[in-house]
N, C-alpha and C. Protein backbone atom coordinates (compact mmCIF):
# COMPACT_ATOMS: atom_id res chain seq x y z
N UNK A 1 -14.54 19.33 35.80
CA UNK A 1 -15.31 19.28 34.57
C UNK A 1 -14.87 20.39 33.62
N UNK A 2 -14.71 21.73 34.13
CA UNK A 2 -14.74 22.89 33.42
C UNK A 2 -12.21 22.40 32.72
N UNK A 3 -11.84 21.93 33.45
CA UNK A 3 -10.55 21.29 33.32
C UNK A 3 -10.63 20.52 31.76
N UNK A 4 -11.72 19.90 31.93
CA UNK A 4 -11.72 18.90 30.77
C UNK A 4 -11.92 19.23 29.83
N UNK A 5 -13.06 20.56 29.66
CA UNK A 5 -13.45 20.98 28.64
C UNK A 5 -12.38 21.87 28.16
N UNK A 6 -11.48 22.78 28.52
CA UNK A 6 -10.54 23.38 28.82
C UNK A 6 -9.38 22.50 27.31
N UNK A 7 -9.37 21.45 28.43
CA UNK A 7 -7.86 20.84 27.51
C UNK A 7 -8.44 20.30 26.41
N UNK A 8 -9.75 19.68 26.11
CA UNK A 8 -10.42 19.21 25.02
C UNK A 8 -10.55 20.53 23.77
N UNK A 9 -10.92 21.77 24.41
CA UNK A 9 -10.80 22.76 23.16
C UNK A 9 -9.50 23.36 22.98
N UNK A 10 -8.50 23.01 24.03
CA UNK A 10 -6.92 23.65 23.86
C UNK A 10 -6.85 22.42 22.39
N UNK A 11 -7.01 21.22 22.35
CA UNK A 11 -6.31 20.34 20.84
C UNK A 11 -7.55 20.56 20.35
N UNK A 12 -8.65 21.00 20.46
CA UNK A 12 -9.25 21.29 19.19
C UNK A 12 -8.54 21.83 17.63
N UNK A 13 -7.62 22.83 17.35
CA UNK A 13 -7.34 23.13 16.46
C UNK A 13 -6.19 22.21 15.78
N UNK A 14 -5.51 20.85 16.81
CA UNK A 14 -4.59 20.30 16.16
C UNK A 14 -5.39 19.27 15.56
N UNK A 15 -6.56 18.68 16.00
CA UNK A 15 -6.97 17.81 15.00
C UNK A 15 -7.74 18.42 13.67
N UNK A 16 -8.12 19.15 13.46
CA UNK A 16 -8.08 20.23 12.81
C UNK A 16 -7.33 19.97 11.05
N UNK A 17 -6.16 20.56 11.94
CA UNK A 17 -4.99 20.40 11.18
C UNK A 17 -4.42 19.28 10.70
N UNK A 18 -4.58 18.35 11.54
CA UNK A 18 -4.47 16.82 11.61
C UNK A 18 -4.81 16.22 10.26
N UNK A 19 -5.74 16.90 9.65
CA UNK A 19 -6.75 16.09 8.55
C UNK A 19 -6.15 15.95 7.32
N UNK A 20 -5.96 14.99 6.95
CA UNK A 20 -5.32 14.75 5.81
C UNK A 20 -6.14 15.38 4.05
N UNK A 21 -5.59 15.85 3.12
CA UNK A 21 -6.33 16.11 2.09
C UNK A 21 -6.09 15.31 0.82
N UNK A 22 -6.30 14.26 0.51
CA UNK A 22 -6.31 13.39 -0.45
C UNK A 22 -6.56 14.28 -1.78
N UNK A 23 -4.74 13.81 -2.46
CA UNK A 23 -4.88 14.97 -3.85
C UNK A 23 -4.83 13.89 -4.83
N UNK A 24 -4.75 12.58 -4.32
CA UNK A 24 -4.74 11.36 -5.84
C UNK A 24 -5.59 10.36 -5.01
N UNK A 25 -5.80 9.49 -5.87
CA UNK A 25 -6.20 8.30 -5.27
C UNK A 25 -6.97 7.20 -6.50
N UNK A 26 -6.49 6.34 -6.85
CA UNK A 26 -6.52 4.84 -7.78
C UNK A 26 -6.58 3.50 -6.74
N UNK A 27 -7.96 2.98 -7.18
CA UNK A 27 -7.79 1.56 -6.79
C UNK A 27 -7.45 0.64 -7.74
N UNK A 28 -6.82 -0.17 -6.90
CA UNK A 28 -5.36 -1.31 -7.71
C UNK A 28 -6.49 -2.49 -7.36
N UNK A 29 -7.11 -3.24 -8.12
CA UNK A 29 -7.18 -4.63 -8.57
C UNK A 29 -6.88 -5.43 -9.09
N UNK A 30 -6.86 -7.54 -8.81
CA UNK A 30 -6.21 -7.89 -9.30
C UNK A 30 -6.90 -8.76 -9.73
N UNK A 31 -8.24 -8.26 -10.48
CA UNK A 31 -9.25 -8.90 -10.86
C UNK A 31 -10.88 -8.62 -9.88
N UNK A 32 -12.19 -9.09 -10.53
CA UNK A 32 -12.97 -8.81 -10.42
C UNK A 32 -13.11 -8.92 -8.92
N UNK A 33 -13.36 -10.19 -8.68
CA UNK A 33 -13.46 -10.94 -7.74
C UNK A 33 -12.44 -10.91 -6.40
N UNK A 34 -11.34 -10.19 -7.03
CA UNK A 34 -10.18 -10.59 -5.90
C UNK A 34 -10.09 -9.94 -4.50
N UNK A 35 -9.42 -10.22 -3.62
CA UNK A 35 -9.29 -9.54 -2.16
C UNK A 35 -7.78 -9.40 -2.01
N UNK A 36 -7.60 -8.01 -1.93
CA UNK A 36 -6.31 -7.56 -1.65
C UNK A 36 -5.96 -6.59 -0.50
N UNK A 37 -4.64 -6.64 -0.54
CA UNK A 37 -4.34 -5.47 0.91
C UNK A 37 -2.71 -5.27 0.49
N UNK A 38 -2.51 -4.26 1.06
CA UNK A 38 -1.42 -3.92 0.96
C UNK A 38 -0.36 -3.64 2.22
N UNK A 39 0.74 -4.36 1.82
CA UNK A 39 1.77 -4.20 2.66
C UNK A 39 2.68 -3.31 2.98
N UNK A 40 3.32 -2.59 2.01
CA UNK A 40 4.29 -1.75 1.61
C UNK A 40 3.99 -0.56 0.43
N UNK A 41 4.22 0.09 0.84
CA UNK A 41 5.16 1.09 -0.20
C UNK A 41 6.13 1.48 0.04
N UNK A 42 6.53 1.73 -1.33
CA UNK A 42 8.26 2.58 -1.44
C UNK A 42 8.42 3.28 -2.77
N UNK A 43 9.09 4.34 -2.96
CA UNK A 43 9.43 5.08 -3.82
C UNK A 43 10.65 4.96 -4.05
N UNK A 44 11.12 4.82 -5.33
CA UNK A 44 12.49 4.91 -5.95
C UNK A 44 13.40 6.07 -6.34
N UNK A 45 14.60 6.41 -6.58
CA UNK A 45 15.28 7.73 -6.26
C UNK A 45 14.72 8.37 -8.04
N UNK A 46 13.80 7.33 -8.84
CA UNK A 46 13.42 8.72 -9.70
C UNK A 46 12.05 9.03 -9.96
N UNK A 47 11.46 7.98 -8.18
CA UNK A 47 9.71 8.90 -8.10
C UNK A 47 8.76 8.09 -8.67
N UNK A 48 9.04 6.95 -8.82
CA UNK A 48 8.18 5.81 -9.21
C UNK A 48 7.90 4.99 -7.51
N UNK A 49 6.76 4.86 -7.81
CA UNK A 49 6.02 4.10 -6.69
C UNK A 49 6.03 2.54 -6.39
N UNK A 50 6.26 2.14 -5.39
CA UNK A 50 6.42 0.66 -5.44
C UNK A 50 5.30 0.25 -5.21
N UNK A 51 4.06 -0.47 -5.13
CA UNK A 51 3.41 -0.87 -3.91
C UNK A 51 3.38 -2.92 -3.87
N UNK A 52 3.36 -3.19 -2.51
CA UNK A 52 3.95 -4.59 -2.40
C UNK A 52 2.53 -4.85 -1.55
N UNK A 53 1.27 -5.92 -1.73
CA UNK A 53 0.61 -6.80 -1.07
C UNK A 53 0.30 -8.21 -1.65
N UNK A 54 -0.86 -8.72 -0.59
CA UNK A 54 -1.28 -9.33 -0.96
C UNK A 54 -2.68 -9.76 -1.17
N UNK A 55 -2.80 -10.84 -2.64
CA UNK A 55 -3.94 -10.70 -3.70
C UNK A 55 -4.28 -11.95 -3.37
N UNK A 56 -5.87 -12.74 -3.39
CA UNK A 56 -6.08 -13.83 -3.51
C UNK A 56 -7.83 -13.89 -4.38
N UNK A 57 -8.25 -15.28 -4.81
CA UNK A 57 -9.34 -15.32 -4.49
C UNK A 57 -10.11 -16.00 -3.57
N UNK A 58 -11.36 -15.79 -3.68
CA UNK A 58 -11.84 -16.72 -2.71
C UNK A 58 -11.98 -17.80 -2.88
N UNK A 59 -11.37 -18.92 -1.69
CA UNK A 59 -10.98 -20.48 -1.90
C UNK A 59 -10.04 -20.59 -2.27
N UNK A 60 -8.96 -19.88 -2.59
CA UNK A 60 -7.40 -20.02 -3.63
C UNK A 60 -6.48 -19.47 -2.28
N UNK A 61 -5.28 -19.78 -2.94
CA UNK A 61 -4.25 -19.74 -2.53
C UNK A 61 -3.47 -18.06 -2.39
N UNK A 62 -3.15 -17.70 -1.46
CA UNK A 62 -2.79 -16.16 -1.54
C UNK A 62 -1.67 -16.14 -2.63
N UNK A 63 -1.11 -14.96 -2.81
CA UNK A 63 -0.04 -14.83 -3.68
C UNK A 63 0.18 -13.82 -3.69
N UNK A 64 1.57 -13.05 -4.05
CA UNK A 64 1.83 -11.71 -3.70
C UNK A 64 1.96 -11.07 -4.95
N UNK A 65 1.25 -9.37 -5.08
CA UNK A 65 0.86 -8.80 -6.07
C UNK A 65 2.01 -7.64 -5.42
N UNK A 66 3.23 -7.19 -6.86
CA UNK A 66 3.81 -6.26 -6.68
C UNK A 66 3.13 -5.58 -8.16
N UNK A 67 3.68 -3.96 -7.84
CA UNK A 67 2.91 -3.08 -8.71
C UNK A 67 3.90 -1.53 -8.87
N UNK A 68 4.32 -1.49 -9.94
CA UNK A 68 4.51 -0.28 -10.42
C UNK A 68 3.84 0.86 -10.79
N UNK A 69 3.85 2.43 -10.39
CA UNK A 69 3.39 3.18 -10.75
C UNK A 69 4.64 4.41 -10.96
N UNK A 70 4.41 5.20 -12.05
CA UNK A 70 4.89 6.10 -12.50
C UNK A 70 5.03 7.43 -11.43
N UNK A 71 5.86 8.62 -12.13
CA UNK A 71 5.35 9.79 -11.42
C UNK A 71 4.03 10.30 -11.47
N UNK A 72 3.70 10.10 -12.49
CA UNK A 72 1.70 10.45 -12.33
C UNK A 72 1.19 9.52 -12.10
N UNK A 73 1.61 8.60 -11.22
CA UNK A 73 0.14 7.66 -10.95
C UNK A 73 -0.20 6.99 -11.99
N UNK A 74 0.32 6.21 -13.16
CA UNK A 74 -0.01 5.28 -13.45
C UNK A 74 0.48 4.10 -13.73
N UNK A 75 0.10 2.82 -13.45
CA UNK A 75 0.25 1.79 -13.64
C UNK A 75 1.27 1.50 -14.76
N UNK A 76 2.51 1.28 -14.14
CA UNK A 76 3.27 0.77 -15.92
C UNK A 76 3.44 -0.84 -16.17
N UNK A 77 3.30 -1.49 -14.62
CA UNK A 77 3.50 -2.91 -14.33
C UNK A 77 3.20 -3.65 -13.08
N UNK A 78 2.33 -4.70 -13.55
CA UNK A 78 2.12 -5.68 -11.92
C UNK A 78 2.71 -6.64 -12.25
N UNK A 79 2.98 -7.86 -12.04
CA UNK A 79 3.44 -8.87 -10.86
C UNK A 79 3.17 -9.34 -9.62
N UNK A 80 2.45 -10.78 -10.24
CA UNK A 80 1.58 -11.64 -9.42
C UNK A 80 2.81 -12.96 -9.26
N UNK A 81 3.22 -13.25 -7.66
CA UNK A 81 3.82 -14.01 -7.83
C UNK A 81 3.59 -15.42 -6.92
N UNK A 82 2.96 -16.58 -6.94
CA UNK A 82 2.56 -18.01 -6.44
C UNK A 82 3.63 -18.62 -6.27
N UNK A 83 3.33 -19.65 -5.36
CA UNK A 83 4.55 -20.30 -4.69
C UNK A 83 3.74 -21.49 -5.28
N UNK A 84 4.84 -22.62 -5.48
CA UNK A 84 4.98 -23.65 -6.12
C UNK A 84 3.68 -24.79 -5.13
N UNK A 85 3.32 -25.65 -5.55
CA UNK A 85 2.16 -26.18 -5.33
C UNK A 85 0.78 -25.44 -4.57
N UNK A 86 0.58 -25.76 -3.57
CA UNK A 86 -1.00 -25.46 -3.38
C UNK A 86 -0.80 -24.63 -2.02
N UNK A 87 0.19 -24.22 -1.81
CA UNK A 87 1.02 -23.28 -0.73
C UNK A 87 0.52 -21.71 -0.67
N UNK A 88 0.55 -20.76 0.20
CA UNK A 88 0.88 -19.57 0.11
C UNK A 88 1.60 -19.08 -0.23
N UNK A 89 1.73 -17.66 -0.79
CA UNK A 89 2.94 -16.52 -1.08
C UNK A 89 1.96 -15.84 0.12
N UNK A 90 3.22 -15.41 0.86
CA UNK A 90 2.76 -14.11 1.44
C UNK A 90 3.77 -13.08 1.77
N UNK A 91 3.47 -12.11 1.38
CA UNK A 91 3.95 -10.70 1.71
C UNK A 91 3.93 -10.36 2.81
N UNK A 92 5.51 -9.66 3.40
CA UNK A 92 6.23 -9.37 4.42
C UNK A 92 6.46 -7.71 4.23
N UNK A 93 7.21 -7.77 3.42
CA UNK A 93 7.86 -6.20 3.82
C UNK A 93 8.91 -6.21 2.72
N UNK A 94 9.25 -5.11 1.93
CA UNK A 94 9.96 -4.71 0.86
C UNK A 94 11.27 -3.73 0.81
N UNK A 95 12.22 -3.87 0.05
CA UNK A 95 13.21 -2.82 0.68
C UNK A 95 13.50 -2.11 -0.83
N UNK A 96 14.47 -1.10 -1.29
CA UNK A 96 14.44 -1.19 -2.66
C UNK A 96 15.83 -0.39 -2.17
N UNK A 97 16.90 -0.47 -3.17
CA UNK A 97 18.48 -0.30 -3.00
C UNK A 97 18.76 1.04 -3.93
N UNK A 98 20.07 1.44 -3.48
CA UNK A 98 20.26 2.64 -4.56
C UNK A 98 20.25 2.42 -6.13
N UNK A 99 20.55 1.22 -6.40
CA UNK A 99 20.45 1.05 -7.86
C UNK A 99 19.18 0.42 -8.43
N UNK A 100 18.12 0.56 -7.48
CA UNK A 100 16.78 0.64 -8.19
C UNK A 100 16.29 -1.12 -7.88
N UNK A 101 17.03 -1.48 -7.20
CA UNK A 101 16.66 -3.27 -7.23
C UNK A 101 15.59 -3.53 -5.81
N UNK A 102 14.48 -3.94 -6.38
CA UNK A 102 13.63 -4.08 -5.40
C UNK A 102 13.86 -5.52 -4.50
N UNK A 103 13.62 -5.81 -3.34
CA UNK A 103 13.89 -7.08 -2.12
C UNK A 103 12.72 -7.18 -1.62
N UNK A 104 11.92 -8.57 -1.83
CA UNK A 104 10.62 -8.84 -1.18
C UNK A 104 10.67 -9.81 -0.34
């Protein structure tokens, strides 16, 4: 018993440390109503933010919401993109190349 307590206050100080401190934070909607999640991020070599999920409403068809953000955090551009008839888009995973070209 006295073992347990032992190794339980030995990582006491790493979770501790562990704790993350949130210095930004913006929620991305894609409308009132909508339900989203996110798949990806990625940053580009001059610090612009990618973020790649997916957006739907309720009863509709998913579709994938890509989104630009600046070095400060703001929004310069989204992109909502639907697949041809009454189908899903869904978001996988994103890559982005040295010359700035994003792959969804």
């Amino acid at each position: 018993m006295h073992f347990r307590k032992l190794l339980c206050l030995s990582f006491f100080p790493l979770f501790i440390m562990a704790q993350p401190r949130v210095q930004w934070r913006n929620a991305l909607k894609n409308g009132v109503q909508s339900i989203n999640s996110a798949v990806a991020a990625k940053t580009d070599q001059s610090g612009n933010v990618f973020i790649l999920g997916n957006t739907h409403l309720a009863d509709s068809t998913r579709k994938i919401l890509l989104i630009k953000l600046d070095t400060a955090g703001i929004e310069r551009w989204r992109r909502v993109y639907e697949a041809p008839g009454r189908y899903d888009a869904v978001a996988v995973a994103m890559s982005i190349d040295l010359a700035g070209n994003l792959f969804l």
